[in-house]
N, C-alpha and C. Protein backbone atom coordinates (compact mmCIF):
# COMPACT_ATOMS: atom_id res chain seq x y z
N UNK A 1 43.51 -78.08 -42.75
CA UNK A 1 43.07 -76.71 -42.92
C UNK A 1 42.71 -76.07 -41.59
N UNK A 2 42.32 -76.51 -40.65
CA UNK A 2 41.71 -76.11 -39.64
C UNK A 2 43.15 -75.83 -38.11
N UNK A 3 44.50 -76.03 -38.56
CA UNK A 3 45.30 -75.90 -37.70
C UNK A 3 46.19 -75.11 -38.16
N UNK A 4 46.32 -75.00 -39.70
CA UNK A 4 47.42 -74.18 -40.30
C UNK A 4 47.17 -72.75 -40.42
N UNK A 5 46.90 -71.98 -39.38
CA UNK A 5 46.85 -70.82 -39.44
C UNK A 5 47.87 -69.86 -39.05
N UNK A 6 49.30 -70.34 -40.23
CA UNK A 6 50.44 -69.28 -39.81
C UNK A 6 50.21 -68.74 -41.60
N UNK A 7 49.57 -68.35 -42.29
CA UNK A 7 49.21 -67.39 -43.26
C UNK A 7 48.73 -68.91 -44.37
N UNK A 8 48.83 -69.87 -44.29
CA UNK A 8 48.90 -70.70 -45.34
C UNK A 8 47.73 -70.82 -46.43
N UNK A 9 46.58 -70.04 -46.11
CA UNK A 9 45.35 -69.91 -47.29
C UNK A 9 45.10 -71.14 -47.71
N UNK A 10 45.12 -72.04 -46.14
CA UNK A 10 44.75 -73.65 -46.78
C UNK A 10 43.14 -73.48 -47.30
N UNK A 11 42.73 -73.02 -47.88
CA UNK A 11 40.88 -72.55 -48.56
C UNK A 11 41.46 -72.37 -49.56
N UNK A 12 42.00 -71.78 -50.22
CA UNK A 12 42.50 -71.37 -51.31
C UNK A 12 43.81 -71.93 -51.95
N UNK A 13 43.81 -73.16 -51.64
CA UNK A 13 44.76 -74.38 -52.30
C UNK A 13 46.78 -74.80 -50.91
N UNK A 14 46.55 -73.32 -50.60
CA UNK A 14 47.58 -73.38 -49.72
C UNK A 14 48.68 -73.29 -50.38
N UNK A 15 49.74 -73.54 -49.35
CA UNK A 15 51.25 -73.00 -49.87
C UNK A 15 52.10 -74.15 -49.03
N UNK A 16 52.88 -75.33 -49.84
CA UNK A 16 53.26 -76.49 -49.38
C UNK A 16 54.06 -76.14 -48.46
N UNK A 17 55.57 -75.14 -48.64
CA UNK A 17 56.29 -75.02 -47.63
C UNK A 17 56.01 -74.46 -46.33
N UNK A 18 54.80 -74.30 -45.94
CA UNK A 18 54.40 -73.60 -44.79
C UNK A 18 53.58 -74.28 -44.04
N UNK A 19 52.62 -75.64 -45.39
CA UNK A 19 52.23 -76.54 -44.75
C UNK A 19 53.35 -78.09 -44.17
N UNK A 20 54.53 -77.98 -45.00
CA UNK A 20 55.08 -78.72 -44.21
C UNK A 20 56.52 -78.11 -43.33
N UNK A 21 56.55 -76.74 -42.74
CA UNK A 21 56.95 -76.57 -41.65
C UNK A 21 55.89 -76.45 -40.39
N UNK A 22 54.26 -76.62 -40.34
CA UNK A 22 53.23 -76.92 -39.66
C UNK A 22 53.93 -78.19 -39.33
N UNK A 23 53.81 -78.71 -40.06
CA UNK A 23 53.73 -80.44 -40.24
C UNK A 23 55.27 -80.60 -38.77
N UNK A 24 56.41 -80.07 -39.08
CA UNK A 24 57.71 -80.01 -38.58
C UNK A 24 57.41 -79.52 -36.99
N UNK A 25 56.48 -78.77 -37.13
CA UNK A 25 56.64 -77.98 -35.29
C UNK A 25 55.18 -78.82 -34.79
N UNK A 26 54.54 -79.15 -35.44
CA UNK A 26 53.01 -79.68 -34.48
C UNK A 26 53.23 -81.48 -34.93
N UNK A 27 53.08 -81.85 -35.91
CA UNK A 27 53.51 -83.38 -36.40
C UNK A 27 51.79 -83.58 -36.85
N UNK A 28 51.69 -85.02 -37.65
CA UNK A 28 50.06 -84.60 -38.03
C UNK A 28 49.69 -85.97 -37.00
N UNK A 29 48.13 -86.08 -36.95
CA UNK A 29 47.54 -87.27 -36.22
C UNK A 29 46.99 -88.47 -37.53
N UNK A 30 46.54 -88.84 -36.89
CA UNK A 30 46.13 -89.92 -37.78
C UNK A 30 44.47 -89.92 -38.51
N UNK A 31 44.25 -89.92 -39.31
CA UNK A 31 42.81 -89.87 -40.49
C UNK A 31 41.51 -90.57 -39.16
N UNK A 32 41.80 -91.38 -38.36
CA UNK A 32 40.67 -91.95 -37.40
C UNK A 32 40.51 -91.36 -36.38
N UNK A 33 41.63 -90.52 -36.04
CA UNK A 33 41.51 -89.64 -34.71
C UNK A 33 41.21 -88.21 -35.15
N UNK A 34 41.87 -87.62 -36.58
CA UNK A 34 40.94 -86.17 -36.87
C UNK A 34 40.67 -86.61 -38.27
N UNK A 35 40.07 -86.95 -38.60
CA UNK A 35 39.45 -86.78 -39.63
C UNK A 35 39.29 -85.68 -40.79
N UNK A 36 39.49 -85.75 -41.75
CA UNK A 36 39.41 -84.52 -43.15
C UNK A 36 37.80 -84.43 -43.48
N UNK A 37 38.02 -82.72 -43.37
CA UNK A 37 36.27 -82.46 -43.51
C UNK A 37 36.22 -81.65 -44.94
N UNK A 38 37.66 -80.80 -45.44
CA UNK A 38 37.53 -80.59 -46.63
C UNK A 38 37.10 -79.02 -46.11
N UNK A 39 36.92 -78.46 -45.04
CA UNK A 39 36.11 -76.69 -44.35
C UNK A 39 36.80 -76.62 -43.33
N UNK A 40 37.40 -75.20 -43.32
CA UNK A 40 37.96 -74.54 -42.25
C UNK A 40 37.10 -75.27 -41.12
N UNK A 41 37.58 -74.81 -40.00
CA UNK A 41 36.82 -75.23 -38.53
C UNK A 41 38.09 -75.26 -37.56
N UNK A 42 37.25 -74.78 -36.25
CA UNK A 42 38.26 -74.67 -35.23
C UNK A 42 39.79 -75.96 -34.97
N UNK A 43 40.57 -75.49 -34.66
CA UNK A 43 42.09 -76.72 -34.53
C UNK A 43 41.62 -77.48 -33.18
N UNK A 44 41.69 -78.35 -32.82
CA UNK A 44 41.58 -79.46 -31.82
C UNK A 44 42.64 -79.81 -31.92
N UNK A 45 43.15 -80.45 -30.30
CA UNK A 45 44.23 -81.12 -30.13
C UNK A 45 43.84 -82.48 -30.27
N UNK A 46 45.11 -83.10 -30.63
CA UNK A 46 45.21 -84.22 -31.19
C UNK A 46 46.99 -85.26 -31.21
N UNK A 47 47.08 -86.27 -31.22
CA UNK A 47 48.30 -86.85 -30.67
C UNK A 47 48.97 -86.58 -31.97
N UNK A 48 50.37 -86.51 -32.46
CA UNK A 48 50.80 -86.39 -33.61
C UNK A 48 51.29 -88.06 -33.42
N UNK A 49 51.34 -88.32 -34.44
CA UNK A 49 51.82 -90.16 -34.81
C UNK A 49 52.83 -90.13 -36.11
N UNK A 50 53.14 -88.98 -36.83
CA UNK A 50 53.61 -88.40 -37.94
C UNK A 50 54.25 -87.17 -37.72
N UNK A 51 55.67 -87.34 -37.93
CA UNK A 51 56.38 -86.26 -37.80
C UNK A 51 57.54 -86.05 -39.14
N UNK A 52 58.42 -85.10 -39.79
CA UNK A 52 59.20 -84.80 -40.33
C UNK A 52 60.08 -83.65 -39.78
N UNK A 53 61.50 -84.05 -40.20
CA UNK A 53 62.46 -83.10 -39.79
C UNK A 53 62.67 -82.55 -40.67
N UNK A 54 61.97 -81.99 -42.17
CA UNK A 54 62.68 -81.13 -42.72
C UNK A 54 61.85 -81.19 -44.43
N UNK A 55 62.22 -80.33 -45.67
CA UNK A 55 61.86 -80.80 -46.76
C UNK A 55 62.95 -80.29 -47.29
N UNK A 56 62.83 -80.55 -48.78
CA UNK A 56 63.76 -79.39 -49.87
C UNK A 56 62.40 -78.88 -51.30
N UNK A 57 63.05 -78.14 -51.57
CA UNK A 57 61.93 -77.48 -52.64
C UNK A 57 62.94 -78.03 -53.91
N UNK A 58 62.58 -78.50 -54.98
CA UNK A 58 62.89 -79.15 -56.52
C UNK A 58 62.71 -78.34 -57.14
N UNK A 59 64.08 -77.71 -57.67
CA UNK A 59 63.95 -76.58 -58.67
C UNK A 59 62.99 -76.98 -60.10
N UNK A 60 62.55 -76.32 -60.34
CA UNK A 60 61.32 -76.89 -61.37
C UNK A 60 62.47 -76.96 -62.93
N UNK A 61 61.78 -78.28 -63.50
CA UNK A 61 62.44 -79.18 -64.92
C UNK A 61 63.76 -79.33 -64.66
N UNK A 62 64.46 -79.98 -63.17
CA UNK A 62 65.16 -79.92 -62.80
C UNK A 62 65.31 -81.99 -62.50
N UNK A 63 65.13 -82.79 -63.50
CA UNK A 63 64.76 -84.00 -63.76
C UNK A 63 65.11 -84.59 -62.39
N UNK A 64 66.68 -84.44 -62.79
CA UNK A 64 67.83 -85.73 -62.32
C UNK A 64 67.85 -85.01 -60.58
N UNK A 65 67.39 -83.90 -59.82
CA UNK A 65 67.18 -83.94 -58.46
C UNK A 65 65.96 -84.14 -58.29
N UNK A 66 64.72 -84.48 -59.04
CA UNK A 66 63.10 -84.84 -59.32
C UNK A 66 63.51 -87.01 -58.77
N UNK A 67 64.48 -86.76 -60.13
CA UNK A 67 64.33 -88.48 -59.70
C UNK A 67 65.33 -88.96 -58.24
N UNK A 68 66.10 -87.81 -57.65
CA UNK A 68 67.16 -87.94 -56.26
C UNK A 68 65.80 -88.03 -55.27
N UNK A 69 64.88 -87.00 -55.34
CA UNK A 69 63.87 -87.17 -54.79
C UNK A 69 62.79 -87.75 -54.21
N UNK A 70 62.44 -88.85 -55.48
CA UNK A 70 61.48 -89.80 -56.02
C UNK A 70 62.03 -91.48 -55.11
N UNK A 71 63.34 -91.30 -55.26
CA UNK A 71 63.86 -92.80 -54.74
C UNK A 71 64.28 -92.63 -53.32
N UNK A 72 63.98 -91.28 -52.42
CA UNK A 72 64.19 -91.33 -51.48
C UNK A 72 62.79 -91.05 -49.74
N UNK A 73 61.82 -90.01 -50.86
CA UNK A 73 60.85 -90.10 -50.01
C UNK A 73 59.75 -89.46 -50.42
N UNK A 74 58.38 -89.22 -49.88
CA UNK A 74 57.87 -88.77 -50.16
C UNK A 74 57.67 -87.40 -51.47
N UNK A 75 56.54 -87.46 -52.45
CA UNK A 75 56.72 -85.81 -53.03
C UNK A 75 55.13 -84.84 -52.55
N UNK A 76 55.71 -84.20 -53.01
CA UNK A 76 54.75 -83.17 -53.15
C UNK A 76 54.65 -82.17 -54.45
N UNK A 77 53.32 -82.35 -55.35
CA UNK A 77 53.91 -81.24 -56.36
C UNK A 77 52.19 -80.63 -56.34
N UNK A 78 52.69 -79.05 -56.82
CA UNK A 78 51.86 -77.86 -56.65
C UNK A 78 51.42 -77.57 -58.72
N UNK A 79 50.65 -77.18 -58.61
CA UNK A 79 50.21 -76.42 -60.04
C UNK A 79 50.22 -74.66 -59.76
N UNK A 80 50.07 -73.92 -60.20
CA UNK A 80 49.31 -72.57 -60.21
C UNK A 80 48.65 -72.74 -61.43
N UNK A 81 47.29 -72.30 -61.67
CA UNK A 81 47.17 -70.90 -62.83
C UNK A 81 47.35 -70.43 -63.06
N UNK A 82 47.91 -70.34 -64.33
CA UNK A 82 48.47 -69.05 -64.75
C UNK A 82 47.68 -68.21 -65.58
N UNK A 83 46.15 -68.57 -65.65
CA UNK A 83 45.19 -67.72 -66.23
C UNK A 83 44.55 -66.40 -65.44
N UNK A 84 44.47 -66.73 -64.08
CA UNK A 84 43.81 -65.69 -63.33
C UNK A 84 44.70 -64.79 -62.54
């Protein structure tokens, strides 16, 4: 939260594809060298040890590229509300 400030409203749950093109141009560090505080706060530099070249977005109830997905790398999945 404290580095992603290209619009991503990481306070307010954030927006994955923006947190992982952050992720693509800066790379992340490691949990012992910055630590998660869970509150905005100024960005510090830090070594990246974690990098990615890229994602795809999974068209939603879209199974059989869910499971192309699943056996190849990492996921990521988002909720909204749809009450408020």
């Amino acid at each position: 939260m404290d580095c992603a400030n290209n619009g991503n409203s990481g306070c307010a749950g954030g927006e994955m594809d923006l947190a992982f093109q952050w992720v693509i141009d800066n790379g992340i560090p490691c949990e012992k060298e910055y630590p998660y505080v869970g509150m905005f706060s100024k960005c510090e530099k830090f070594d990246s040890i974690f990098k990615i070249s890229g994602y795809v977005d999974v068209p939603a109830n879209n199974t059989e590229q869910m499971m192309n997905a699943l056996n190849y790398q990492p996921i990521s999945a988002g909720m909204y509300d749809i009450f408020n």
